[in-house]
C-alpha atoms as a PDB file:
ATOM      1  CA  UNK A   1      61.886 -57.635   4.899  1.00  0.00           C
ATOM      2  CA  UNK A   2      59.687 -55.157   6.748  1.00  0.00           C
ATOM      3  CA  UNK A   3      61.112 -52.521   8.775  1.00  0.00           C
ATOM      4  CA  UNK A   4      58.976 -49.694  10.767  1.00  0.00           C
ATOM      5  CA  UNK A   5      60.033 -46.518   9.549  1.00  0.00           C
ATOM      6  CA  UNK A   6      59.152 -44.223  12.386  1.00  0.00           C
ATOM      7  CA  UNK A   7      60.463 -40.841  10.127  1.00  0.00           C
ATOM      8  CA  UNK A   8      59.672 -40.840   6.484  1.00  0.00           C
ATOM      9  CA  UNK A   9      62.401 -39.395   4.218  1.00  0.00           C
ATOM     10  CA  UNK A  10      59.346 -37.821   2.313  1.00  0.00           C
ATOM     11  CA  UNK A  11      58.601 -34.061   3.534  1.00  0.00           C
ATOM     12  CA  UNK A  12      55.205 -32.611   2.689  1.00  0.00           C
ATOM     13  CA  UNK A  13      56.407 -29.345   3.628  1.00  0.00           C
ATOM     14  CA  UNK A  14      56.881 -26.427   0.618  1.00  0.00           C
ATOM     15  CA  UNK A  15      60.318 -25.256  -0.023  1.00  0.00           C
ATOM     16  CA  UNK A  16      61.524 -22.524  -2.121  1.00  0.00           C
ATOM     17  CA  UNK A  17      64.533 -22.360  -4.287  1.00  0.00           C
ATOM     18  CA  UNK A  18      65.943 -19.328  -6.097  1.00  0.00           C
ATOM     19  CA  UNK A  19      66.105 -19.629  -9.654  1.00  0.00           C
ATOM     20  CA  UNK A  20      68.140 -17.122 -11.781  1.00  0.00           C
ATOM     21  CA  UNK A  21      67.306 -16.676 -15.479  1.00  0.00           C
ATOM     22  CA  UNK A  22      69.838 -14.795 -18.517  1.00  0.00           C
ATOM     23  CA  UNK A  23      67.521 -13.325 -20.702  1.00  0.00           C
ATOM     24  CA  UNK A  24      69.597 -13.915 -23.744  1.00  0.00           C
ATOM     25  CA  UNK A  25      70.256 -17.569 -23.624  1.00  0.00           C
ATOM     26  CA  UNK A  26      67.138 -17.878 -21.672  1.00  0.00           C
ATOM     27  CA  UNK A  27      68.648 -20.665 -19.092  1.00  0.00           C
ATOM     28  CA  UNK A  28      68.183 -21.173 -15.766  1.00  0.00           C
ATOM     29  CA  UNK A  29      69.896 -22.178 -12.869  1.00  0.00           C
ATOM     30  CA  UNK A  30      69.963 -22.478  -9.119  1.00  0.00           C
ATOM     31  CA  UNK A  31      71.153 -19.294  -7.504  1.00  0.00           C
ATOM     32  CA  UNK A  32      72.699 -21.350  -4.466  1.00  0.00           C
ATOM     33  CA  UNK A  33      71.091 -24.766  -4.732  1.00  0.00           C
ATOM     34  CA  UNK A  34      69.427 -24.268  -0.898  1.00  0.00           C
ATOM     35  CA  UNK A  35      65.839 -25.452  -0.834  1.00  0.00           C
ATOM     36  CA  UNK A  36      64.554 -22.692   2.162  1.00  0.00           C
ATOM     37  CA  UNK A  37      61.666 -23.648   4.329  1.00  0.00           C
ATOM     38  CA  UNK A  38      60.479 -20.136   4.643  1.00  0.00           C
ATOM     39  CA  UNK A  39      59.482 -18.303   1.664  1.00  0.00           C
ATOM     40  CA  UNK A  40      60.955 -15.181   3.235  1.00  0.00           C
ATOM     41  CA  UNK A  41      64.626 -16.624   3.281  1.00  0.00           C
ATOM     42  CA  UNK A  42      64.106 -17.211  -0.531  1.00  0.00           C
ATOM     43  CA  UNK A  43      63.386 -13.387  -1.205  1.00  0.00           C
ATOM     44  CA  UNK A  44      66.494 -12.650   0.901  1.00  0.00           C
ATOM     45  CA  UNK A  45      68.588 -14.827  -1.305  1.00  0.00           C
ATOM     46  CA  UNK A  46      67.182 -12.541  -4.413  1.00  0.00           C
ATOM     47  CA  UNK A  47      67.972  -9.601  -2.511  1.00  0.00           C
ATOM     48  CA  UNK A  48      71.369 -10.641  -1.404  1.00  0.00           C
ATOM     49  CA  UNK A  49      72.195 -11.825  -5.472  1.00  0.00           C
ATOM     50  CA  UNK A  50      70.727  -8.688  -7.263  1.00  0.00           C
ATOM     51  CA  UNK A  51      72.823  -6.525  -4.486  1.00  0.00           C
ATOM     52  CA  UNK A  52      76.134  -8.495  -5.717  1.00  0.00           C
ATOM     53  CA  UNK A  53      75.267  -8.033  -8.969  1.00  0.00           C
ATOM     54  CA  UNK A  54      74.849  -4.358  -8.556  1.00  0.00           C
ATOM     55  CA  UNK A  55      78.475  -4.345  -6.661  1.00  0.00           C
ATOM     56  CA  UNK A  56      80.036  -5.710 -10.372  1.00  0.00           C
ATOM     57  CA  UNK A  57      78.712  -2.828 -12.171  1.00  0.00           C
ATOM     58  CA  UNK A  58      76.027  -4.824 -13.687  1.00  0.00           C
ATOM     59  CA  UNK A  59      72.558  -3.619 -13.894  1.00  0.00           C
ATOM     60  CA  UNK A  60      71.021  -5.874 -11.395  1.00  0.00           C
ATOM     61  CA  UNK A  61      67.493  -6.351 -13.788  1.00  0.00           C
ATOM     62  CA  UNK A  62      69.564  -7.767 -16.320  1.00  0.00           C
ATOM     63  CA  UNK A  63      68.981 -11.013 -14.444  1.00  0.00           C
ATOM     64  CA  UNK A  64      65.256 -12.267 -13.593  1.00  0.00           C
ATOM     65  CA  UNK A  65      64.870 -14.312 -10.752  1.00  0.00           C
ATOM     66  CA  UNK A  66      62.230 -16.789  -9.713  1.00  0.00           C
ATOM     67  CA  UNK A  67      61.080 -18.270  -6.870  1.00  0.00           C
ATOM     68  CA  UNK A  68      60.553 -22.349  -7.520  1.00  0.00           C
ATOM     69  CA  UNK A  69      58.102 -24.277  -5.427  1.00  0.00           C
ATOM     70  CA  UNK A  70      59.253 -28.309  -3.950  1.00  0.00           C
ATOM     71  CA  UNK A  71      56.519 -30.055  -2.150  1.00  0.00           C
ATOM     72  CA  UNK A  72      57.328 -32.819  -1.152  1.00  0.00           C
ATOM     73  CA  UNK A  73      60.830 -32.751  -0.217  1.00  0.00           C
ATOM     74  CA  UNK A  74      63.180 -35.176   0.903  1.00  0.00           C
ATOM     75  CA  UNK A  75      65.240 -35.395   4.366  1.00  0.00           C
ATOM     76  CA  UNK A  76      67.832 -37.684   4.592  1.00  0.00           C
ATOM     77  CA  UNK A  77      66.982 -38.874   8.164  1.00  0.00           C
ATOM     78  CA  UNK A  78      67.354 -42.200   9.474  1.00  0.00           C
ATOM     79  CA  UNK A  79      63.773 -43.504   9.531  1.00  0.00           C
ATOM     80  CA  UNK A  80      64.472 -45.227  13.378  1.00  0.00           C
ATOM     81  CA  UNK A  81      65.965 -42.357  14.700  1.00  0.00           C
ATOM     82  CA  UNK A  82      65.297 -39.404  12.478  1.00  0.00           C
ATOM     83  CA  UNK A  83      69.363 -38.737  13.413  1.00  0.00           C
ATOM     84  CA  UNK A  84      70.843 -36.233  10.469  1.00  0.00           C
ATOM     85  CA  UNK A  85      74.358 -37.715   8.515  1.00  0.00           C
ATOM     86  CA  UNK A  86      76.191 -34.188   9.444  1.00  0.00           C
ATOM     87  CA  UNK A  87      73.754 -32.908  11.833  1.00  0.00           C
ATOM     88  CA  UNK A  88      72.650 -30.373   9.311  1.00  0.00           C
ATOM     89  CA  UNK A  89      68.697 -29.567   7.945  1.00  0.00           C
ATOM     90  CA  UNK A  90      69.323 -29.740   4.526  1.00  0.00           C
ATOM     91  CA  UNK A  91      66.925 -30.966   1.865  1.00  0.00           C
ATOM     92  CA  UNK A  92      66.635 -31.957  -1.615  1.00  0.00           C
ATOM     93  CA  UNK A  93      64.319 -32.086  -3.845  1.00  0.00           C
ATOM     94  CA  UNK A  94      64.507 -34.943  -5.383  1.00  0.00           C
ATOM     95  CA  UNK A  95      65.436 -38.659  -4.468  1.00  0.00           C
ATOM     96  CA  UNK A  96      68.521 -39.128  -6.583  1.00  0.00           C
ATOM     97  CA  UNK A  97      70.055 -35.699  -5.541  1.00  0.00           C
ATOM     98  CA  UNK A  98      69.598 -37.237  -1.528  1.00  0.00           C
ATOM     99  CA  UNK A  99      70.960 -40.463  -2.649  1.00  0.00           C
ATOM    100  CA  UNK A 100      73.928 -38.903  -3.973  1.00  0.00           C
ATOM    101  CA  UNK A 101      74.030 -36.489  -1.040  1.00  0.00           C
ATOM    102  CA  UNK A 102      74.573 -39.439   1.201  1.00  0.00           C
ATOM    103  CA  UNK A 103      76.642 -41.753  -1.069  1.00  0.00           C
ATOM    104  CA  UNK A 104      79.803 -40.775   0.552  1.00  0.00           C
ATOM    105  CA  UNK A 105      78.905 -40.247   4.282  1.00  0.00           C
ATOM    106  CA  UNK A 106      80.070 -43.457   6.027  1.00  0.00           C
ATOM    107  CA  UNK A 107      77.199 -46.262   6.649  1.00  0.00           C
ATOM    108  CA  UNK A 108      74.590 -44.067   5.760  1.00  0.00           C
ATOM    109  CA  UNK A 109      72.407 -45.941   3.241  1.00  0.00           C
ATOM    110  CA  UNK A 110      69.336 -44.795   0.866  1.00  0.00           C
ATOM    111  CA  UNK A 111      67.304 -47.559  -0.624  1.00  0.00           C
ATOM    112  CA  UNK A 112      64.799 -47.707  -3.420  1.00  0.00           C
ATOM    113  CA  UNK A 113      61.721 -47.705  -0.838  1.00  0.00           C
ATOM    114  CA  UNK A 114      62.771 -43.857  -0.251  1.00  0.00           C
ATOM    115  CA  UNK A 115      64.160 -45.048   3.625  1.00  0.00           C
ATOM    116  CA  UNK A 116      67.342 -44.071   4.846  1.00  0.00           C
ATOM    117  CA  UNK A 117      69.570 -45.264   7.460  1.00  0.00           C
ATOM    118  CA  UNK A 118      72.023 -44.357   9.644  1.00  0.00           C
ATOM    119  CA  UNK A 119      74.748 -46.862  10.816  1.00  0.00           C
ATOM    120  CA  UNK A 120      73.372 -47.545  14.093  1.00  0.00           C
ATOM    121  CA  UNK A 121      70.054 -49.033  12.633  1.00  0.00           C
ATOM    122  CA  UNK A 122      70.763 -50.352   8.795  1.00  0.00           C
ATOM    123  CA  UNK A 123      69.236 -53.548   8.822  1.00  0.00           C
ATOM    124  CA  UNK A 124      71.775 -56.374   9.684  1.00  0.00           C
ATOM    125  CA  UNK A 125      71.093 -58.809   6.867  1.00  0.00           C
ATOM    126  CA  UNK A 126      71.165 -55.696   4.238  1.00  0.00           C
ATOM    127  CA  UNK A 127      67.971 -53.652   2.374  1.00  0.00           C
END
């Protein structure tokens, strides 16, 4: 089946996510898990996390923090429409993390071509 998608799930846009490190078990993890289209949003998470940290009593350089690069992206937008499931810009940064994003918003569908749709234009006879 061919379909035109008019709006590719696939964003070549950069986005940033905050990263915080412990420097004894030397792990990492996603300060909030939001991918930021403007670099200066990511700094302001780091600035907002090290000034919490400070508020427990904690020396806030006991944490490092690192700005991670995504490009490409994905945006789970219908690809006839470019409609949003919740009407919210939120991106992940990779295509199993937007697959399960979706999983539970009614008739919104990912397939394996990296297409999504919402329920006004999945395909009638199925992807």
């Amino acid at each position: 089946m061919t379909v035109d998608v008019r709006w590719p799930a696939l964003l070549a846009v950069p986005h940033y996510q905050v990263m915080r490190w412990h420097p004894v078990a030397e792990d990492g993890w996603p300060e909030s898990g939001t991918l930021h289209a403007d670099r200066r949003q990511a700094d302001w998470e780091i600035q907002l996390a090290r000034d919490a940290i400070a508020r427990t009593g904690t020396n806030p350089d006991y944490y490092t923090f690192d700005i991670v690069v995504h490009d490409p992206v994905f945006l789970p937008r219908c690809g006839q429409c470019a409609d949003l499931p919740d009407d919210r810009y939120q991106v992940f940064a990779y295509w199993d993390e937007l697959c399960d994003g979706i999983r539970d918003v009614p008739g919104w569908q990912a397939t394996s071509e990296q297409v999504v749709f919402c329920p006004r234009h999945l395909p009638s006879d199925g992807w």
